[in-house]
C-alpha atoms as a PDB file:
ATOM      1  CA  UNK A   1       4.664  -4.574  20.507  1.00  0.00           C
ATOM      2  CA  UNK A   2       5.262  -2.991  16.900  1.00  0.00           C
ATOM      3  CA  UNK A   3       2.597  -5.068  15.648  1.00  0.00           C
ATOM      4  CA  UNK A   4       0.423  -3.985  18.444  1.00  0.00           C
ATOM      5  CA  UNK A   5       0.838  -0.451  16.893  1.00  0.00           C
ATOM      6  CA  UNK A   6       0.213  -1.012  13.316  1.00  0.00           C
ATOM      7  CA  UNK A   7      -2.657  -2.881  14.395  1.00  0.00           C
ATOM      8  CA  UNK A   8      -3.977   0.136  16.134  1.00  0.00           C
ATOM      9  CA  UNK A   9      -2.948   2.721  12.896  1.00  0.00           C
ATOM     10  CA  UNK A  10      -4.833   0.561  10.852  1.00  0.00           C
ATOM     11  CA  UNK A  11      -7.462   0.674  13.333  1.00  0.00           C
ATOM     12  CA  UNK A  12      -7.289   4.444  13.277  1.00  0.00           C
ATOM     13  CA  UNK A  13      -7.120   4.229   9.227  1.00  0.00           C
ATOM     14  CA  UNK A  14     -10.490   2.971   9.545  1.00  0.00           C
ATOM     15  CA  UNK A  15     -12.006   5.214  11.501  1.00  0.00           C
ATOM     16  CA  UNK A  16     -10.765   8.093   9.306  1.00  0.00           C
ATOM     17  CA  UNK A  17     -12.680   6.969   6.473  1.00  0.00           C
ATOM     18  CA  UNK A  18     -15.552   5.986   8.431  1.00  0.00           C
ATOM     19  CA  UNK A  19     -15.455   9.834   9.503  1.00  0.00           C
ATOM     20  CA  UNK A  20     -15.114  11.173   5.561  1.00  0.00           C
ATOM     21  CA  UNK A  21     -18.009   8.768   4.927  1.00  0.00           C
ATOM     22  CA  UNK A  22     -20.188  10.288   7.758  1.00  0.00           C
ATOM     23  CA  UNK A  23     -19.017  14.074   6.963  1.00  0.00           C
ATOM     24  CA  UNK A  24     -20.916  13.184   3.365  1.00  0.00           C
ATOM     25  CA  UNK A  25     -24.445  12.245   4.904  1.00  0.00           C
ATOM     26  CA  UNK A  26     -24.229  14.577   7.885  1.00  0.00           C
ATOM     27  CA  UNK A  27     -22.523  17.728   7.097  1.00  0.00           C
ATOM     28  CA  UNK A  28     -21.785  20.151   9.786  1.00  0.00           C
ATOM     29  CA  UNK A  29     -21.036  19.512  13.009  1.00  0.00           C
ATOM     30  CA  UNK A  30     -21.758  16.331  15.456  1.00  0.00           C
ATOM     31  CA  UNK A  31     -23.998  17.825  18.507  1.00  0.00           C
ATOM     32  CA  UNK A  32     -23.044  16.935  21.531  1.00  0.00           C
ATOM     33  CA  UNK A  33     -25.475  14.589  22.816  1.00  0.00           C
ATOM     34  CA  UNK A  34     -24.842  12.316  19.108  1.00  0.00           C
ATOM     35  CA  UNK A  35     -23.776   8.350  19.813  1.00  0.00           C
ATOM     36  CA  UNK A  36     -21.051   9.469  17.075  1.00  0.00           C
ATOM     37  CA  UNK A  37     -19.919  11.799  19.498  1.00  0.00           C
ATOM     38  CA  UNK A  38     -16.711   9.312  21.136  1.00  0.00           C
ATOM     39  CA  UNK A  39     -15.794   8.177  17.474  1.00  0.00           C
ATOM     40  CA  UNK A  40     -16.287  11.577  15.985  1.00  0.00           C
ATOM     41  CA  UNK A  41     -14.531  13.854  18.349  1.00  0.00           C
ATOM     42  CA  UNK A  42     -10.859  11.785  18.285  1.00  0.00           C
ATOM     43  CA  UNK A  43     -10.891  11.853  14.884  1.00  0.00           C
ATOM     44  CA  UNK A  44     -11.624  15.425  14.018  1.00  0.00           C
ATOM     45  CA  UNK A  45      -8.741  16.460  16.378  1.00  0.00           C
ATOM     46  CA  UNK A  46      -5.985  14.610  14.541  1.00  0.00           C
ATOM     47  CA  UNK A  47      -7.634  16.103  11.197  1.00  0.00           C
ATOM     48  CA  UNK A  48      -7.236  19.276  12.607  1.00  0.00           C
ATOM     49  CA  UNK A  49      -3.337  18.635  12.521  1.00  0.00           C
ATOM     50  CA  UNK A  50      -3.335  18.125   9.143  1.00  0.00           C
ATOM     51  CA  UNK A  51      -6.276  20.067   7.748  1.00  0.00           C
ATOM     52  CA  UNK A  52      -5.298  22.183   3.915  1.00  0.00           C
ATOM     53  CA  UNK A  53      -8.846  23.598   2.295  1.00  0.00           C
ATOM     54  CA  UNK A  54      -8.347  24.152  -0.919  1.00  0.00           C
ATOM     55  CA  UNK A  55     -11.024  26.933  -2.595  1.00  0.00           C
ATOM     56  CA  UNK A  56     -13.045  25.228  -5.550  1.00  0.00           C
ATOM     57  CA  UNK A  57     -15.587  28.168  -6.376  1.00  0.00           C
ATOM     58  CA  UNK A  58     -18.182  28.866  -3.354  1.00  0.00           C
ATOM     59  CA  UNK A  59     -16.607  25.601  -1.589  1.00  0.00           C
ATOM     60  CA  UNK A  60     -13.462  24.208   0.232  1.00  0.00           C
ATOM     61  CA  UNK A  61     -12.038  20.523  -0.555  1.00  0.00           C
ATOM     62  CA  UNK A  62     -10.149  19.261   2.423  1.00  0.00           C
ATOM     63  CA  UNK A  63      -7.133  17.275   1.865  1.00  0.00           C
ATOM     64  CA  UNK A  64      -6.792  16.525   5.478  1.00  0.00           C
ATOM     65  CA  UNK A  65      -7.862  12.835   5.395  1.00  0.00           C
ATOM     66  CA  UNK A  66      -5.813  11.977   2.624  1.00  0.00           C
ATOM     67  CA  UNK A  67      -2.323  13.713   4.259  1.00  0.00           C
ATOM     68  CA  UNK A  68      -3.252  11.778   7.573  1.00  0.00           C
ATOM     69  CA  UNK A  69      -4.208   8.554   5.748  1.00  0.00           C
ATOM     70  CA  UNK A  70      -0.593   8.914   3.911  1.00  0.00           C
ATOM     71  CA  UNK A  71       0.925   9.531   6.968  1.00  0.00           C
ATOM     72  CA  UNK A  72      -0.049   7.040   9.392  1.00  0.00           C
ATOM     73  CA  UNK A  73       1.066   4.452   6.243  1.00  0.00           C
ATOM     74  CA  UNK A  74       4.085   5.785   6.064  1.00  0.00           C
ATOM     75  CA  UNK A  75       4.461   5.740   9.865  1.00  0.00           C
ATOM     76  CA  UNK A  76       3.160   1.836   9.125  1.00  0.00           C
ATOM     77  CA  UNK A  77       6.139   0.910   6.774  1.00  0.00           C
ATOM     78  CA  UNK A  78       8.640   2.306   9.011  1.00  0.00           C
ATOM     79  CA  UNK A  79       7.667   0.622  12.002  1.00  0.00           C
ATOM     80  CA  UNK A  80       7.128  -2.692   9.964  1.00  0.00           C
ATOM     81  CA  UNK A  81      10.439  -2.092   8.288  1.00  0.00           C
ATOM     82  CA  UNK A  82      12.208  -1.540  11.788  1.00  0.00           C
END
């Protein structure tokens, strides 16, 4: 069961850098009628959790993939270590 879910956090790890990937070619937001749409949407939601812009000049860096990445590793070791 455990390995079940670190399976599926990987899984999830994946598709968060798939997304930051995709957010670099297709800024903006995914319309609604996009194939990305059922990938897209999931992820965004949990990067809402742990969205932090940070103001370089004119623009915002988002260190929202990185705290989630972190996270869901750390949530990895634990489980793996239980």
């Amino acid at each position: 069961m455990i390995l079940l879910i670190v399976n599926l956090l990987r899984i999830f790890e994946v598709l968060i850098i798939i997304r930051v990937l995709f957010s670099w070619f297709h800024p903006g937001p995914i319309a609604r009628n996009s194939p990305f749409q059922p990938i897209v949407h999931p992820i965004d939601q949990l990067l809402r959790v742990f969205r932090v812009l940070i103001p370089v000049g004119n623009a915002y860096i988002d260190l929202g993939p990185i705290l989630a990445i972190v996270t869901i590793q750390a949530l990895e070791r634990v489980l793996v270590n239980f």
